[in-house]
N, C-alpha and C. Protein backbone atom coordinates (compact mmCIF):
# COMPACT_ATOMS: atom_id res chain seq x y z
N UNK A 1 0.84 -1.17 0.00
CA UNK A 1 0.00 0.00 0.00
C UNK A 1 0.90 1.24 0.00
N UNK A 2 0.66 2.30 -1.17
CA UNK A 2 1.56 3.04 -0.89
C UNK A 2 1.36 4.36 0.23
N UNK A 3 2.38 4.96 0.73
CA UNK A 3 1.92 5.78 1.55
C UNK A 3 2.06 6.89 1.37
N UNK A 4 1.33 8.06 1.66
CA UNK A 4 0.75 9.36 1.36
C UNK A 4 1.21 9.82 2.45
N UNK A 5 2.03 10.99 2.30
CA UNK A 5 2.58 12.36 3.54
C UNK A 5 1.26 13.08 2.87
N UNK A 6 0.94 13.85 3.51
CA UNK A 6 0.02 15.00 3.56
C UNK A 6 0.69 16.30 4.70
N UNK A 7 1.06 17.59 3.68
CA UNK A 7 1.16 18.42 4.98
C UNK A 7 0.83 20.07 3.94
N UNK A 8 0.98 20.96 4.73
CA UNK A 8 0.61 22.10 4.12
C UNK A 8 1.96 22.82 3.67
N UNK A 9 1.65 23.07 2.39
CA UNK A 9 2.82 24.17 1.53
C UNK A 9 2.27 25.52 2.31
N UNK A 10 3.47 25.59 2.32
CA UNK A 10 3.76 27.39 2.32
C UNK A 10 3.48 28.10 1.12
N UNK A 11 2.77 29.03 1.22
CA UNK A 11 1.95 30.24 0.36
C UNK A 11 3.18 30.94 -0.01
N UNK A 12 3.56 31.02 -1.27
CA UNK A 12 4.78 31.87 -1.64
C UNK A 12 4.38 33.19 -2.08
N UNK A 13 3.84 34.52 -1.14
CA UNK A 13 3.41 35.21 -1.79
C UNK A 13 4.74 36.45 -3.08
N UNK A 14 4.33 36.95 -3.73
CA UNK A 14 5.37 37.73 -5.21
C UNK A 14 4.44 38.93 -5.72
N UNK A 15 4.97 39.70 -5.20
CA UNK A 15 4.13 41.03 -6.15
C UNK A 15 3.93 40.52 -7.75
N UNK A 16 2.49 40.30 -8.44
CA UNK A 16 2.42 40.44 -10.18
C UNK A 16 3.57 41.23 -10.83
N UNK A 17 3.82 42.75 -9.84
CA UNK A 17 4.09 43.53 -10.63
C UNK A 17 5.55 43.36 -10.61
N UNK A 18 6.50 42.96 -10.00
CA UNK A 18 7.46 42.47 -9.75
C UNK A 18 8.30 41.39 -10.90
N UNK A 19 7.24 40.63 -11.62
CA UNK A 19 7.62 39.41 -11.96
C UNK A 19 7.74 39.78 -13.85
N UNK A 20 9.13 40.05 -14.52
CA UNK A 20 9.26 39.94 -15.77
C UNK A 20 9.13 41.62 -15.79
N UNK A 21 9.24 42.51 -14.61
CA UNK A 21 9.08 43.52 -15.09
C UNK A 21 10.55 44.25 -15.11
N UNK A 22 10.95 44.54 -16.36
CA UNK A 22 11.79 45.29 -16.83
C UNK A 22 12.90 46.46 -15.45
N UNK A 23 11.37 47.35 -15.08
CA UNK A 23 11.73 48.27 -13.65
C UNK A 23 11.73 47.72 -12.81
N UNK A 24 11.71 46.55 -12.82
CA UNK A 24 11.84 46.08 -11.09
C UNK A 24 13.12 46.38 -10.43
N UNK A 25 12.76 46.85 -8.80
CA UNK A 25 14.16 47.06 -8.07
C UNK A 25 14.83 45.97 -7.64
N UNK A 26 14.49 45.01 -8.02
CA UNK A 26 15.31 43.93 -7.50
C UNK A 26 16.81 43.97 -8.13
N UNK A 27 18.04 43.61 -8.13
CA UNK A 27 19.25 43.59 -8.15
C UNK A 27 19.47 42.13 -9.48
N UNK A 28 19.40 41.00 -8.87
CA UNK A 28 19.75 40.23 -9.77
C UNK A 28 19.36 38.83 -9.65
N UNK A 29 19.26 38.40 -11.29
CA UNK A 29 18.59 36.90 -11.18
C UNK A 29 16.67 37.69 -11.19
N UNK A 30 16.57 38.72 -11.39
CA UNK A 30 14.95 38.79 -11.28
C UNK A 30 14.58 39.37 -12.48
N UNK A 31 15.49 39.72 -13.19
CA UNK A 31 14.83 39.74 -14.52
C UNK A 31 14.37 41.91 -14.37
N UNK A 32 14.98 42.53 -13.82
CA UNK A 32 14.41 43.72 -13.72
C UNK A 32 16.24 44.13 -14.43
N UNK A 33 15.95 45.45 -14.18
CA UNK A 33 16.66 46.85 -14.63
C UNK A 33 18.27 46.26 -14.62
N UNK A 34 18.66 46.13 -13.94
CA UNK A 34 19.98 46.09 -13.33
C UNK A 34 20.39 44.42 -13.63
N UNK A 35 21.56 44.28 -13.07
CA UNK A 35 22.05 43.47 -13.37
C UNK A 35 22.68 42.63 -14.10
N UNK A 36 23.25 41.08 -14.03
CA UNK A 36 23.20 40.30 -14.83
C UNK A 36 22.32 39.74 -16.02
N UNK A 37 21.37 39.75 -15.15
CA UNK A 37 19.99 39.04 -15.71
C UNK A 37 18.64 39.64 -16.31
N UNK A 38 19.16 41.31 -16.20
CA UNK A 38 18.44 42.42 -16.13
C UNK A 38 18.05 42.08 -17.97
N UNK A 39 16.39 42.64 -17.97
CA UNK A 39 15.59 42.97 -19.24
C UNK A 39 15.25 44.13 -19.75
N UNK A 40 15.77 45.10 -18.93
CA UNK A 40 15.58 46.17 -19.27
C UNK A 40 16.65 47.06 -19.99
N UNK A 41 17.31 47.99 -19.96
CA UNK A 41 18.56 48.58 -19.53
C UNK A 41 19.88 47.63 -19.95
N UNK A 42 19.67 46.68 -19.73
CA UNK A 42 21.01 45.27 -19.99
C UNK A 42 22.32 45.89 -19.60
N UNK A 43 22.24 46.68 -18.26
CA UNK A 43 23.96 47.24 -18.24
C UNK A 43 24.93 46.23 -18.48
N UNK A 44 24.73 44.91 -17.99
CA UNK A 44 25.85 43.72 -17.85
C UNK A 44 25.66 42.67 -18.30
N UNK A 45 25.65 42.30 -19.23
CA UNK A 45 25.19 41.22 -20.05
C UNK A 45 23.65 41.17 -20.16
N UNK A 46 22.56 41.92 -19.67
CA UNK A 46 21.52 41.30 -19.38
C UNK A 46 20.81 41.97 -21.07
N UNK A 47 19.68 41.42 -21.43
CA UNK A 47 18.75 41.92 -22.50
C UNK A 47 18.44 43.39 -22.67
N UNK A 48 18.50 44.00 -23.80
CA UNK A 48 18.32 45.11 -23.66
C UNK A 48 19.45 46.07 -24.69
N UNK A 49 19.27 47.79 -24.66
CA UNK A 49 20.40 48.56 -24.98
C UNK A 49 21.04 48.62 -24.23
N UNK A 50 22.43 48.66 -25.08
CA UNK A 50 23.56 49.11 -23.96
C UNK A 50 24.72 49.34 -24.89
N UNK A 51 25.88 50.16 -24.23
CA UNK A 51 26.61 49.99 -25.17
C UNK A 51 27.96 49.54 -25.83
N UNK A 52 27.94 48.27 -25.00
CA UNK A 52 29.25 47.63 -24.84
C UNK A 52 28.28 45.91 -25.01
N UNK A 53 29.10 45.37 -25.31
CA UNK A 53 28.22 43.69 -25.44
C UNK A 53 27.81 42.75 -26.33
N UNK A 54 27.64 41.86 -26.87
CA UNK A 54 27.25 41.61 -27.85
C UNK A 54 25.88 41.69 -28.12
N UNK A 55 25.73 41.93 -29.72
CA UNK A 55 24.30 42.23 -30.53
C UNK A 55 23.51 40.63 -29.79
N UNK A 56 22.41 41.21 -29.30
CA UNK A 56 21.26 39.94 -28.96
C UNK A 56 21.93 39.86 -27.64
N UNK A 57 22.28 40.41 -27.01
CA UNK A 57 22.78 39.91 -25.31
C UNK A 57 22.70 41.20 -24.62
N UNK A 58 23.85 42.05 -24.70
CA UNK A 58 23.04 43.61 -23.90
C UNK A 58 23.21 44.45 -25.17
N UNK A 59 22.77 44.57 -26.38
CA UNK A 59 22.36 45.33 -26.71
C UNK A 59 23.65 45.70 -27.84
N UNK A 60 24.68 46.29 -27.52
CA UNK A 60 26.17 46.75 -28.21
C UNK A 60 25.67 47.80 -29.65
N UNK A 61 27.02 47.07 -30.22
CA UNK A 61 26.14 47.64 -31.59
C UNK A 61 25.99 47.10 -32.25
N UNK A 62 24.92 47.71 -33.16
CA UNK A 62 23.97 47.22 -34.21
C UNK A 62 24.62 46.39 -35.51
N UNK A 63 24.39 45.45 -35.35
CA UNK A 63 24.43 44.90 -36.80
C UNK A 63 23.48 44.59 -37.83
N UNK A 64 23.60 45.08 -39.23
CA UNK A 64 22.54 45.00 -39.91
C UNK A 64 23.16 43.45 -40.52
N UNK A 65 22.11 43.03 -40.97
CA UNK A 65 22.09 41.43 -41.56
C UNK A 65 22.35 41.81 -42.92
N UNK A 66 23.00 40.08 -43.57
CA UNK A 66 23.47 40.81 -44.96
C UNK A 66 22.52 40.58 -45.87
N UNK A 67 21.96 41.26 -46.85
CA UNK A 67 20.95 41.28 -47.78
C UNK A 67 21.27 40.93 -48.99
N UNK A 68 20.42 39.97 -49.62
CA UNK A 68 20.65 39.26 -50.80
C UNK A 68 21.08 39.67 -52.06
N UNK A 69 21.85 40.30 -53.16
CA UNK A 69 21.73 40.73 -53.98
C UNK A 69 21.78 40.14 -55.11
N UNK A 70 22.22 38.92 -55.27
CA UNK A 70 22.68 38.11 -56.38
C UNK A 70 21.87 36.70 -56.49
N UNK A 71 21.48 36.24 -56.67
CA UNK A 71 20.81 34.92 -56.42
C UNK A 71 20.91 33.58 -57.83
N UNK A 72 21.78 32.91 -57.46
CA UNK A 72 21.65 31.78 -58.59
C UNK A 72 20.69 30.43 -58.00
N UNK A 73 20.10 30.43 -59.00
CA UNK A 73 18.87 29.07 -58.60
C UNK A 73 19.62 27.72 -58.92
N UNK A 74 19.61 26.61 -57.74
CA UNK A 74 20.23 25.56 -58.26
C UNK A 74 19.53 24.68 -58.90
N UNK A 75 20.29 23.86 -59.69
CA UNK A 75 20.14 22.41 -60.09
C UNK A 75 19.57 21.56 -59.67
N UNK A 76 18.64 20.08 -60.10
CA UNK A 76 18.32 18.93 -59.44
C UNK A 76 19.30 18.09 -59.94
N UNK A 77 19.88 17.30 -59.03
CA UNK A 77 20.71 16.38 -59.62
C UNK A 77 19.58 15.15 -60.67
N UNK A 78 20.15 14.44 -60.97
CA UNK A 78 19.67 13.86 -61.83
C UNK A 78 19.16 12.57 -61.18
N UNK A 79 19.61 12.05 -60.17
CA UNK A 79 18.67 11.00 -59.65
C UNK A 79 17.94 11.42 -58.91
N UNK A 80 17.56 13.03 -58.08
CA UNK A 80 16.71 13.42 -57.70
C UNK A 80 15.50 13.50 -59.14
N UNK A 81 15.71 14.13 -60.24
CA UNK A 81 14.60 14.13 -61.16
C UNK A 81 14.09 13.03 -61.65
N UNK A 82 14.64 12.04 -61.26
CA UNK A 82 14.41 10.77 -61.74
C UNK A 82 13.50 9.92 -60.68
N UNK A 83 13.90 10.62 -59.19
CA UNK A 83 13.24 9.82 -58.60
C UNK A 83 11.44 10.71 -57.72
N UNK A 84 11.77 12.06 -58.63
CA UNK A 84 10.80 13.42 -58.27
C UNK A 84 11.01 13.27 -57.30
N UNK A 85 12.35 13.44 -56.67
CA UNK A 85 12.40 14.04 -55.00
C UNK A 85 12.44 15.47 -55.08
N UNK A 86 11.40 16.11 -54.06
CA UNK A 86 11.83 17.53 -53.84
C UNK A 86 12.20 17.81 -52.29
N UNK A 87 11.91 18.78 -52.03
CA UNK A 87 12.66 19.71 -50.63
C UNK A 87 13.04 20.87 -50.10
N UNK A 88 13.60 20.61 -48.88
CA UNK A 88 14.40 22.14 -49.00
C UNK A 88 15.79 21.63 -47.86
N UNK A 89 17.02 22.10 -48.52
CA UNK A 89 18.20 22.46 -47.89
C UNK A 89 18.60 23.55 -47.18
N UNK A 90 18.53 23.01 -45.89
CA UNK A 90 19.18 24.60 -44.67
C UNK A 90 20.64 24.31 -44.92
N UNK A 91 21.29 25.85 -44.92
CA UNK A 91 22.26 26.10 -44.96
C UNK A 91 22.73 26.96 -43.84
N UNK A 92 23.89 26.98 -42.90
CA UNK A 92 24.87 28.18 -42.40
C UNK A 92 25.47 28.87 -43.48
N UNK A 93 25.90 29.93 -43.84
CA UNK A 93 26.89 30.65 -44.56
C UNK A 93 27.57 31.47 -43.68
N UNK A 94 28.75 31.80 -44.31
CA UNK A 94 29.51 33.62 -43.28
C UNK A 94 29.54 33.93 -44.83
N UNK A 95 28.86 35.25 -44.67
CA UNK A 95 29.16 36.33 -45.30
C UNK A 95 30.17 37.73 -45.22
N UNK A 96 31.21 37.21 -46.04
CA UNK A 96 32.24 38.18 -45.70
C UNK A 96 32.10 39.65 -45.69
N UNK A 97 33.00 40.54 -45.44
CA UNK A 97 32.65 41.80 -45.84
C UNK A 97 32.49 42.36 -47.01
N UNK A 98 33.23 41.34 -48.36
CA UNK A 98 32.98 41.77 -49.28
C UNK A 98 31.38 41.15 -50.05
N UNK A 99 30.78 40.63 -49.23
CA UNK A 99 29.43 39.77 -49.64
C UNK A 99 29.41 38.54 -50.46
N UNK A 100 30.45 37.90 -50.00
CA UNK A 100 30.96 36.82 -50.67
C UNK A 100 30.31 35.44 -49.64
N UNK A 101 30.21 34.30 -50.16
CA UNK A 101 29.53 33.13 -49.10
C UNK A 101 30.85 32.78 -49.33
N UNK A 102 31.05 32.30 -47.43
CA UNK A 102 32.23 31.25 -47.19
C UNK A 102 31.61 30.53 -46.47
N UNK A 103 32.71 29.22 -46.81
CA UNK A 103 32.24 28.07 -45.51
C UNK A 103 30.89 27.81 -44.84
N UNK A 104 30.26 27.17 -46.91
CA UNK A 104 28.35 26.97 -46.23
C UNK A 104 28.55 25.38 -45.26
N UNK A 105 27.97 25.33 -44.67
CA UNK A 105 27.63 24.46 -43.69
C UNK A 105 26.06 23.51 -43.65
N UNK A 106 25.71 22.17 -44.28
CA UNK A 106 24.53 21.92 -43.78
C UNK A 106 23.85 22.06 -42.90
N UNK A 107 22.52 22.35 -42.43
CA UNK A 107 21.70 22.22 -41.32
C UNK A 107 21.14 20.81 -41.89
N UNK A 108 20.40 20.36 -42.63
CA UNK A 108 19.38 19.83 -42.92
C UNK A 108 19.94 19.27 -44.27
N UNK A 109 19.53 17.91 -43.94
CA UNK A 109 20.02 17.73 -45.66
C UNK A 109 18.95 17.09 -46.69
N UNK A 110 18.62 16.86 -47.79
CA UNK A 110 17.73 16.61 -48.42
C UNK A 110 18.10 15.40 -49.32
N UNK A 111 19.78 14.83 -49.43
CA UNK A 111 20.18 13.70 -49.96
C UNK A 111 20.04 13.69 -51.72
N UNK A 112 20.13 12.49 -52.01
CA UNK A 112 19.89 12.48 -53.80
C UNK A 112 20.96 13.62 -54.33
N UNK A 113 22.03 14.00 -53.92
CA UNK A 113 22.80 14.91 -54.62
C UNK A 113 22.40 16.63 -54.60
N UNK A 114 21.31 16.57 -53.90
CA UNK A 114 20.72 17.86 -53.70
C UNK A 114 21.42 19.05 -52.45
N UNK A 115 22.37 17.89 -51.41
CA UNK A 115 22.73 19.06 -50.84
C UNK A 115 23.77 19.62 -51.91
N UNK A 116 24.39 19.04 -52.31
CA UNK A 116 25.64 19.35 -52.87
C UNK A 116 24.98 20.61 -53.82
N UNK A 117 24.22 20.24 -54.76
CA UNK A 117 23.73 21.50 -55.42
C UNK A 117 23.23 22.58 -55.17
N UNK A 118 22.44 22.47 -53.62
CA UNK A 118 22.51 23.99 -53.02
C UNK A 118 23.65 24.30 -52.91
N UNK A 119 25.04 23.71 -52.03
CA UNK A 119 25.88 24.57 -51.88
C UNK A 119 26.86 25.07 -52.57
N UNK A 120 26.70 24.19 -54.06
CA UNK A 120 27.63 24.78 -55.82
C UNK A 120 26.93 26.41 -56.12
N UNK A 121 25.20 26.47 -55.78
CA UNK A 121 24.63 27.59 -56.12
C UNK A 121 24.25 28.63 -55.41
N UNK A 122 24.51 28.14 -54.02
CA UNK A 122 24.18 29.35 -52.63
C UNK A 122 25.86 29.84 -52.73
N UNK A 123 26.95 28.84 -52.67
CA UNK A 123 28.64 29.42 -52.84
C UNK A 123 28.58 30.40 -54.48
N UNK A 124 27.51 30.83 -55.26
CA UNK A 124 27.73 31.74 -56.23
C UNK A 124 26.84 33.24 -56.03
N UNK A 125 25.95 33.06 -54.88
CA UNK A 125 25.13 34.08 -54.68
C UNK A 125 25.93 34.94 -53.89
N UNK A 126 25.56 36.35 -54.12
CA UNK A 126 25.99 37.50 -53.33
C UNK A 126 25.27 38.42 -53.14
N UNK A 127 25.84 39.07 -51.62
CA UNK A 127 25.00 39.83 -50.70
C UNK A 127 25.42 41.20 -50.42
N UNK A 128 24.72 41.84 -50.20
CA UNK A 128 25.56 43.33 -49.42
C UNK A 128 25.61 43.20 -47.90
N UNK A 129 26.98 43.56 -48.11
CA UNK A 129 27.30 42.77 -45.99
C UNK A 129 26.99 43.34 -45.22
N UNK A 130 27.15 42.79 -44.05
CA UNK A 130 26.12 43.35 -42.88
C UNK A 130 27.66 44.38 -42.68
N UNK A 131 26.45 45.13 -41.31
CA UNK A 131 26.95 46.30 -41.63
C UNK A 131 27.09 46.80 -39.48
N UNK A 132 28.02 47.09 -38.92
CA UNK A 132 28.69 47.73 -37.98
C UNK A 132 28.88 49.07 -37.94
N UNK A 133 28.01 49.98 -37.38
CA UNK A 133 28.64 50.97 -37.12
C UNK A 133 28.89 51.43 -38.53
N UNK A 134 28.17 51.36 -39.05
CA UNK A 134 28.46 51.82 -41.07
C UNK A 134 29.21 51.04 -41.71
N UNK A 135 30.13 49.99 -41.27
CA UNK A 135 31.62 49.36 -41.86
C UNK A 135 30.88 48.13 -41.87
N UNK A 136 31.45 47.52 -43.11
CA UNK A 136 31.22 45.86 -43.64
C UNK A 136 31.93 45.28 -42.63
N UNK A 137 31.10 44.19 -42.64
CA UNK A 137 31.29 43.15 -41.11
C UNK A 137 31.25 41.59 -41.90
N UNK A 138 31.91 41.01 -41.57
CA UNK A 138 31.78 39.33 -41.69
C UNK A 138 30.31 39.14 -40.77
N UNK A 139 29.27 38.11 -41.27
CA UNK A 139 28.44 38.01 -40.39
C UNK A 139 28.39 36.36 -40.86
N UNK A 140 27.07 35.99 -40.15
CA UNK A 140 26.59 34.32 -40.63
C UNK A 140 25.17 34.84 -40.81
N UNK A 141 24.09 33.79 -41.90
CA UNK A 141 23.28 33.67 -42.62
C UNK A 141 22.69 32.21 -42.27
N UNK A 142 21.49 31.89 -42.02
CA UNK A 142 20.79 30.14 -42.26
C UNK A 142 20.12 31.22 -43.45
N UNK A 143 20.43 29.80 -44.59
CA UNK A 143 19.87 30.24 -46.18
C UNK A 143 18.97 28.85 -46.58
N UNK A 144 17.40 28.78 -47.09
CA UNK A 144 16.68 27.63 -46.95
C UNK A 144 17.00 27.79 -48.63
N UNK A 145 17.34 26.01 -49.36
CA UNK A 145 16.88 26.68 -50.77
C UNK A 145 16.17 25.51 -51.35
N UNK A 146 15.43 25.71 -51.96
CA UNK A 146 14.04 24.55 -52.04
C UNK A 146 14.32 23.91 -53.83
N UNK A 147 14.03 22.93 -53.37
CA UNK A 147 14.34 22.27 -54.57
C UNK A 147 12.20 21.89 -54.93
N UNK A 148 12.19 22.23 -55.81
CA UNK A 148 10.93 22.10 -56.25
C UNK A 148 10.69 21.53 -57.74
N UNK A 149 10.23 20.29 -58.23
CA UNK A 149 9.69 20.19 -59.24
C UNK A 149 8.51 20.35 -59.93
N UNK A 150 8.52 21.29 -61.38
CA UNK A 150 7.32 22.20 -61.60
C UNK A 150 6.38 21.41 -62.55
């Protein structure tokens, strides 16, 4: 027979207003103004502007993403058309400063010779590079490219 404790929890009372709020005075680990962990403000690593840090963590500076300018459509390999496989291939890229793709990387692969042909025709596309503080920046890119038969 199994046996059952029964006893009373403690009531944890938390201000609503306290909880995820940006101004909260709490110090750290609470998700307010200040801190580490801070959502507001992000002085120290936390979410937010700021101006020291990395982009997506406290804020730093801005990087613009690199934008497509060139686009070559790939190929089906030939035992993909043969066997009407379609899809889509995720890719990593770094986009250099000159908007050049280096070092694409699979996410996802789609097989039948198809990754390979996204990355013969995503390694010919070019971008205008992201951008720092006005100055071309090396950045990274996930690039989806769909193999579709029409």
């Amino acid at each position: 027979m199994p046996v059952t404790v029964a006893f009373d929890a403690p009531v944890v009372k938390i201000a609503n207003s306290a909880i995820g709020d940006p101004f909260s005075r709490f110090a750290s680990g609470d998700l307010g103004v200040t801190g580490k962990n801070g959502i507001g403000d992000g002085c120290c690593q936390g979410l937010g502007d700021s101006r020291e840090g990395a982009p997506g963590v406290s804020g730093g500076a801005k990087i613009t993403p690199p934008e497509l300018i060139y686009k070559v459509e790939p190929e089906f390999s030939e035992e993909a058309r043969k066997a009407k496989y379609q899809g889509v291939v995720v890719l990593v890229i770094d986009v250099d400063a000159t908007g050049r793709v280096r070092n694409p990387r699979i996410l996802q692969r789609l097989g039948l010779g198809l990754d390979e042909r996204a990355i013969e025709a995503v390694s010919r596309w070019r971008f205008r590079p992201g951008l720092r503080n006005g100055k071309p920046v090396d950045t990274q890119a996930v690039v989806q490219v769909t193999f579709q038969l029409l």
